[in-house]
Protein backbone atom coordinates (compact mmCIF):
# COMPACT_ATOMS: atom_id res chain seq x y z
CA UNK A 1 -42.57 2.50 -29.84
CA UNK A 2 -43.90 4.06 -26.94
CA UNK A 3 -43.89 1.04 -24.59
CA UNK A 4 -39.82 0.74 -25.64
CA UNK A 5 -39.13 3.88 -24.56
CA UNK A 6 -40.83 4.20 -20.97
CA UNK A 7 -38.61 0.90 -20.87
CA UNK A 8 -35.73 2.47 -22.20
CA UNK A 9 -36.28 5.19 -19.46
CA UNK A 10 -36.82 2.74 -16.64
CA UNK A 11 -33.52 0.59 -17.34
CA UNK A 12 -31.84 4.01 -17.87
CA UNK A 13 -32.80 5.09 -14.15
CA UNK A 14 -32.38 1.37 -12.55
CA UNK A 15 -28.69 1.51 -14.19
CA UNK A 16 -27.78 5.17 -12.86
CA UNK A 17 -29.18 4.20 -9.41
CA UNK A 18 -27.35 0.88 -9.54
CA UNK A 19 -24.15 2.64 -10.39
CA UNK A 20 -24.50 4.85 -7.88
CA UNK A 21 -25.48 2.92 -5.06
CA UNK A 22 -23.93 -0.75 -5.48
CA UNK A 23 -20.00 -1.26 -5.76
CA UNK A 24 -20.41 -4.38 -7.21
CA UNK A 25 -22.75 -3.06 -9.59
CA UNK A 26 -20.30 -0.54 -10.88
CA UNK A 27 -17.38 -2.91 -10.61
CA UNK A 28 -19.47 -5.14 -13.03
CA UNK A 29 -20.37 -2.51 -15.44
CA UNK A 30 -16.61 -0.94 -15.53
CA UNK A 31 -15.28 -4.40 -16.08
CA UNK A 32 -17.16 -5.05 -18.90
CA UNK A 33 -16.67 -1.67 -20.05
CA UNK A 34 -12.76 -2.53 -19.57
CA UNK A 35 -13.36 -6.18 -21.76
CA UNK A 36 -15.39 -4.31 -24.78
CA UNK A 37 -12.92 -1.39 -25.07
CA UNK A 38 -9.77 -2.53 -24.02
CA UNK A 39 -9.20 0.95 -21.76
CA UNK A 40 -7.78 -0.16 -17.96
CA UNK A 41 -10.54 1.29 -16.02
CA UNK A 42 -9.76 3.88 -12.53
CA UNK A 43 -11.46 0.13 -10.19
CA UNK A 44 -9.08 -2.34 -11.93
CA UNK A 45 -5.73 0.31 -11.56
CA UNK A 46 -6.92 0.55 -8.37
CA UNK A 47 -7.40 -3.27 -7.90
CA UNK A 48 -4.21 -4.32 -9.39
CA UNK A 49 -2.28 -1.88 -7.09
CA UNK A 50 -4.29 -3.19 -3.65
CA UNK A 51 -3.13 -6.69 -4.93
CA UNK A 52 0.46 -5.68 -5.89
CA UNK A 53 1.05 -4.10 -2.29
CA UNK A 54 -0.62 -6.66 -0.58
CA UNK A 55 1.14 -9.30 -2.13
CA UNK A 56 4.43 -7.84 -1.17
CA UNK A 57 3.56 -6.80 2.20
CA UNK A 58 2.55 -10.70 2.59
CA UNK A 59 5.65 -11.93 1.53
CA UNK A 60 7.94 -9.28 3.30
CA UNK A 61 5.87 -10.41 6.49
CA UNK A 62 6.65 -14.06 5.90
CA UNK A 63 9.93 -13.18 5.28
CA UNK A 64 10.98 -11.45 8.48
CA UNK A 65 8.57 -14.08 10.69
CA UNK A 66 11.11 -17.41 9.50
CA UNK A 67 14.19 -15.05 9.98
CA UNK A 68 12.89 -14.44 13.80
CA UNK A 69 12.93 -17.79 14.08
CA UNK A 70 16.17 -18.78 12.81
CA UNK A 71 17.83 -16.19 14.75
CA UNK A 72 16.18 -17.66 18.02
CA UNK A 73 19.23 -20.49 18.60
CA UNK A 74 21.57 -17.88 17.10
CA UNK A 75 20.60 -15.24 20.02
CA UNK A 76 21.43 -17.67 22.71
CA UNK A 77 25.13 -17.26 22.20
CA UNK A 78 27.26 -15.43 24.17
CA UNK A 79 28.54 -12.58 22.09
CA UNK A 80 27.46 -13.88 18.96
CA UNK A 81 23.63 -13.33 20.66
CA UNK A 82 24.00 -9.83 20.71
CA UNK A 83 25.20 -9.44 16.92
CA UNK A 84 22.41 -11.25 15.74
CA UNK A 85 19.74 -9.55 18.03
CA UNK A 86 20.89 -6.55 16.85
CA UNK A 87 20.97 -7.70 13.00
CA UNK A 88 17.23 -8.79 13.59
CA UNK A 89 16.09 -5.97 14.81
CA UNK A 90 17.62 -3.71 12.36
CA UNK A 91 16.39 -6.14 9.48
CA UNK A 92 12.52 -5.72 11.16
CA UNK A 93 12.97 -2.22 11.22
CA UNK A 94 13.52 -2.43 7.60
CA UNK A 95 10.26 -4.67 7.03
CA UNK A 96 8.25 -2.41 9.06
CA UNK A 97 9.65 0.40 7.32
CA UNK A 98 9.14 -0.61 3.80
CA UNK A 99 5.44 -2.21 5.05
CA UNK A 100 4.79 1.46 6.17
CA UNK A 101 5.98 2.98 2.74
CA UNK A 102 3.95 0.65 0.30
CA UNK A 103 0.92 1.37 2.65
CA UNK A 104 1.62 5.19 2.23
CA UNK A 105 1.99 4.74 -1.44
CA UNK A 106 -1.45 2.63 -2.45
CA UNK A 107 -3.02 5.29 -0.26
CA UNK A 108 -1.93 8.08 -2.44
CA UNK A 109 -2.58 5.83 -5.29
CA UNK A 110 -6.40 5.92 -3.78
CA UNK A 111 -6.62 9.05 -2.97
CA UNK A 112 -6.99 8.59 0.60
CA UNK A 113 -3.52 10.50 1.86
CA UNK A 114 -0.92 9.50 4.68
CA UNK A 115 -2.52 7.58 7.62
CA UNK A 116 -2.79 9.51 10.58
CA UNK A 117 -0.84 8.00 13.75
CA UNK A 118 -1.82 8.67 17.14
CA UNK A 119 1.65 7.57 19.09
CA UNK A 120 4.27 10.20 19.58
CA UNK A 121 7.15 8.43 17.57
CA UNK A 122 5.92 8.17 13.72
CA UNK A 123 8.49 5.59 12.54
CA UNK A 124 7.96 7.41 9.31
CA UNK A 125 10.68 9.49 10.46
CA UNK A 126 12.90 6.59 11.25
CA UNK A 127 12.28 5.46 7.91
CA UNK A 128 12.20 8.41 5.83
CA UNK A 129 14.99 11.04 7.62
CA UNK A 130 15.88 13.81 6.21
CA UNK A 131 19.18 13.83 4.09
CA UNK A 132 20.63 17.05 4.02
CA UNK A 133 22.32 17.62 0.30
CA UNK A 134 26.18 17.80 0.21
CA UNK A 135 25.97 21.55 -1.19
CA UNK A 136 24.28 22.40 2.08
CA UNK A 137 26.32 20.42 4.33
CA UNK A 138 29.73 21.54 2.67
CA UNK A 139 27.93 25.75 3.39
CA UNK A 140 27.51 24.40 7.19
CA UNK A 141 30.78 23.43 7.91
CA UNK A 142 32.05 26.56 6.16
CA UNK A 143 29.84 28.63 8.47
């Protein structure tokens, strides 16, 4: 009985240390954990979320990279070039823009916060302006 405890102990330690010191260790334990109980464990939320927003960030990317090229031809048109470079650009803004919110999002979902940015124009504020509400535009023009 002895000899099963002391070996009890030792597995006991090995497993905390494990947990604590190899990710795929503790990935291992919580998805069994996850199989035996059926509970969606904090690593696969997490998981399923870095695979969700990659996924779409992917396809957005794949997306705006054929419509570049289609628009290549297009741009070469008198007139009609300048539409369409215009449309493009305004349509990659919009990639880059929802890119840059689905990033911010899966790194609130971690827990990590907004990325910092080190150029002077955040195109966060391109992306996300702020709307004044039409109670507070109707008090400006009154005013």
């Amino acid at each position: 009985m002895r000899v099963f405890t002391i070996v009890f102990i030792v597995i006991l330690l090995v497993s905390n240390i494990l947990t604590l010191t190899s990710g795929v260790f503790n990935a291992m334990l919580s998805s069994g954990f996850a199989g035996l109980t059926g509970i969606q464990t904090l690593a696969e939320k997490r998981s399923k979320s870095v695979k969700e927003i990659s996924s779409k960030i992917v396809k957005r990317t794949i997306k705006t990279s054929k419509r570049s090229l289609v628009s290549l031809p297009l741009e070469a048109i008198p007139y009609l070039g300048v539409a369409t470079l215009l449309t493009m650009t305004a349509l990659e803004l919009k990639t880059a823009c929802d890119n840059i919110n689905d990033i911010d999002s899966m790194n609130d979902e971690m827990g990590y916060g907004e990325v910092e940015v080190e150029d002077e124009l955040d195109i966060r504020v391109i992306c996300n302006p702020d709307i004044p509400s039409l109670d507070s535009l109707i008090n400006d023009l009154k005013n």
